[in-house]
Protein backbone atom coordinates (compact mmCIF):
# COMPACT_ATOMS: atom_id res chain seq x y z
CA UNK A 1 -36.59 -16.58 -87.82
CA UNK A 2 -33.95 -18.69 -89.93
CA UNK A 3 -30.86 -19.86 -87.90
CA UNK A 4 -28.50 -17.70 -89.83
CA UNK A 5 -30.55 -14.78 -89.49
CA UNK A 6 -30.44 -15.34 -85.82
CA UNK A 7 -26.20 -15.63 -85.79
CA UNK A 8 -26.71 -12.30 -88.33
CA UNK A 9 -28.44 -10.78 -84.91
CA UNK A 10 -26.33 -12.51 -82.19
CA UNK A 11 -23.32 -11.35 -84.55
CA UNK A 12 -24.08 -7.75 -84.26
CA UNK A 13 -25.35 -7.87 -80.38
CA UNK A 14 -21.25 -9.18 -80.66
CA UNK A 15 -20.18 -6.47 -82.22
CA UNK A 16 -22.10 -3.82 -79.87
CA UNK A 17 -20.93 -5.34 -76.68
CA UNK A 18 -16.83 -5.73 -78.14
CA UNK A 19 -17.74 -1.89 -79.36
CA UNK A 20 -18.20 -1.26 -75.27
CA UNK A 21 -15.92 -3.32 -74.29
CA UNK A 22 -13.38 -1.56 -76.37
CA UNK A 23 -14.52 1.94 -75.58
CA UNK A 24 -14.28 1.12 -71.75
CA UNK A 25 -11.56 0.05 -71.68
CA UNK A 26 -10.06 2.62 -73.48
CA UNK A 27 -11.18 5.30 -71.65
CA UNK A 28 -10.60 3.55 -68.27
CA UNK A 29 -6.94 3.48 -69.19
CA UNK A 30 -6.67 7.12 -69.72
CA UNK A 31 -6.70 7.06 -74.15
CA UNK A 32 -8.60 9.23 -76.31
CA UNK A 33 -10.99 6.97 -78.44
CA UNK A 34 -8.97 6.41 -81.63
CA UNK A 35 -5.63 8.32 -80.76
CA UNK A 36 -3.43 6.80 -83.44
CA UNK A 37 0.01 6.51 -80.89
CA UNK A 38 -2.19 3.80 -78.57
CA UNK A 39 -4.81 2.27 -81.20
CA UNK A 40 -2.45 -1.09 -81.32
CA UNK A 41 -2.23 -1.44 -77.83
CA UNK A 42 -6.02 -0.68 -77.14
CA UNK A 43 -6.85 -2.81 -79.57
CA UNK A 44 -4.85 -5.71 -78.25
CA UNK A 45 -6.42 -5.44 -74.41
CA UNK A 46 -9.39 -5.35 -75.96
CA UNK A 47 -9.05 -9.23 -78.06
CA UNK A 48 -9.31 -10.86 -74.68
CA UNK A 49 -12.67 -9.43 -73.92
CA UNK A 50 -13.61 -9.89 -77.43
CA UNK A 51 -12.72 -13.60 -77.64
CA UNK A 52 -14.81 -13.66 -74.07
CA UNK A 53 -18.19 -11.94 -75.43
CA UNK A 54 -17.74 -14.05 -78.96
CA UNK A 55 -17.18 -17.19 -76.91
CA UNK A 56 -19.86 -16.66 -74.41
CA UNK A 57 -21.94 -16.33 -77.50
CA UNK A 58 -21.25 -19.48 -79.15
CA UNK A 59 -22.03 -20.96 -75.98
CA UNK A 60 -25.70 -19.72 -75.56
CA UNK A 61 -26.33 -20.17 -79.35
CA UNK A 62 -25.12 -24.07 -78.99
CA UNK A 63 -22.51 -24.18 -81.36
CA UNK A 64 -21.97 -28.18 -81.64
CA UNK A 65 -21.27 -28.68 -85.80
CA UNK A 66 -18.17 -27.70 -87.25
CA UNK A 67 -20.00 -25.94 -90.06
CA UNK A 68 -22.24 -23.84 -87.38
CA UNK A 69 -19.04 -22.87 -85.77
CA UNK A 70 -17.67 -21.76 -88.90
CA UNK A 71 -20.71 -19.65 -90.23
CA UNK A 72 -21.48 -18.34 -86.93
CA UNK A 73 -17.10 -17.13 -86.88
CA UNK A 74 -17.17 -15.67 -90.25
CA UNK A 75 -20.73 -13.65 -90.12
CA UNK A 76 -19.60 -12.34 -86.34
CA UNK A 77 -15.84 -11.40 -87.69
CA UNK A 78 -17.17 -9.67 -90.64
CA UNK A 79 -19.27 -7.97 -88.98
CA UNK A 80 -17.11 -6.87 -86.76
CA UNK A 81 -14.55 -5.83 -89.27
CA UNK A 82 -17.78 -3.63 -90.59
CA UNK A 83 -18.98 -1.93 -87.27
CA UNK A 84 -14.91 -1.19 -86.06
CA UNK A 85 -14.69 0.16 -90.05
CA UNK A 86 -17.76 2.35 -89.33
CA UNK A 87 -16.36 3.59 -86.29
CA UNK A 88 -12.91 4.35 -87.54
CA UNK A 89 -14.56 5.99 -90.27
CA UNK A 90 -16.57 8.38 -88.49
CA UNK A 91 -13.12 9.17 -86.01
CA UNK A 92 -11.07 9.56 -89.20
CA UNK A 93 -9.25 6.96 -87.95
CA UNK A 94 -9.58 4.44 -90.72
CA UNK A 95 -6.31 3.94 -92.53
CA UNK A 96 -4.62 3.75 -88.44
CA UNK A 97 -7.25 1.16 -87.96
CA UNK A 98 -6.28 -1.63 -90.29
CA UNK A 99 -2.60 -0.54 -90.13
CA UNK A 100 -2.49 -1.64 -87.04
CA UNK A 101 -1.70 -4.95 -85.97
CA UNK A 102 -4.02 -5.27 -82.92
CA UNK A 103 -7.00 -4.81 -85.20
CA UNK A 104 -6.07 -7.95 -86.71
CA UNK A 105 -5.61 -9.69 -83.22
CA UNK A 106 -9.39 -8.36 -82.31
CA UNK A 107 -10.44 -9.67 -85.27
CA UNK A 108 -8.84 -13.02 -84.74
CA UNK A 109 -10.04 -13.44 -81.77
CA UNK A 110 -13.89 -12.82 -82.87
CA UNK A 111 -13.11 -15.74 -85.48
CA UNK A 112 -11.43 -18.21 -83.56
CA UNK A 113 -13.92 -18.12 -80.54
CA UNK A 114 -16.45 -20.31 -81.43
CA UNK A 115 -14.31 -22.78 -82.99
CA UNK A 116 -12.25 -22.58 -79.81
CA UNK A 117 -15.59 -23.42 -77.91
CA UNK A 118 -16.49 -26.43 -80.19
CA UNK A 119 -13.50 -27.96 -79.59
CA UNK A 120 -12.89 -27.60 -76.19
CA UNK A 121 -16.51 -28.59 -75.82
CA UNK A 122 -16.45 -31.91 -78.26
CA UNK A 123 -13.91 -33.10 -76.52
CA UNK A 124 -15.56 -33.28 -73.01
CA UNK A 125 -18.66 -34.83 -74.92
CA UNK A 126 -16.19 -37.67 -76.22
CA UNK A 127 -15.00 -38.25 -73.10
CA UNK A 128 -17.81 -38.56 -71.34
CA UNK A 129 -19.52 -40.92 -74.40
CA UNK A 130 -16.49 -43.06 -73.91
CA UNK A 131 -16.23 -43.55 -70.16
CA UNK A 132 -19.87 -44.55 -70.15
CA UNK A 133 -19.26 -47.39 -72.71
């Protein structure tokens, strides 16, 4: 399997677990999937998990190059932006979806996870490389 076929299939194991993530959390907090009066707000609790699944990702695909960090945030984000289309779609919920602003902050946070996680990361490994000089 080709490396960027293998972020294609981490990127929509992503999407499926932010899909749960979102749905749970939704429904634990007493919301009808896709009710247009609390879409923002469901959608904004659910970024923090999102930015946790992506980021846990990034960390068990070894994302240590800027460019892998990149590719792997733009494949995972647009798929993401796909799946949460498909979903709105089939709740009719579509036009509420990207009119809201929490959409945008779930899909943010899917794209700045990994390059969140190679920084934080590179700059322990510099660290460390200079302390042992």
């Amino acid at each position: 399997m080709k490396k960027w076929e293998r972020d294609v299939l981490v990127g929509w194991i992503v999407v499926l677990l932010v899909l749960i993530a979102h749905y749970v959390m939704t429904v634990s907090l007493g919301n009808t999937y896709f009710a247009e009066s609390t879409l923002n707000r469901m959608l904004w609790f659910s970024s923090f998990p999102a930015f946790l699944i992506a980021f846990t990702a990034a960390l068990f695909q070894k994302t240590n190059t800027l460019t892998l960090a990149v590719r792997r945030a733009v494949i995972w984000t647009a798929e993401l932006v796909v799946g949460f289309s498909l979903v709105a779609l089939f709740f009719r919920a579509f036009v509420p979806l990207f009119a809201s602003p929490g959409a945008y902050w779930l899909f943010g946070a899917v794209l700045l996870a990994p390059l969140v996680y190679l920084f934080a990361f590179r700059r322990q490994d510099r660290g460390t490389k200079a302390g042992a000089h």
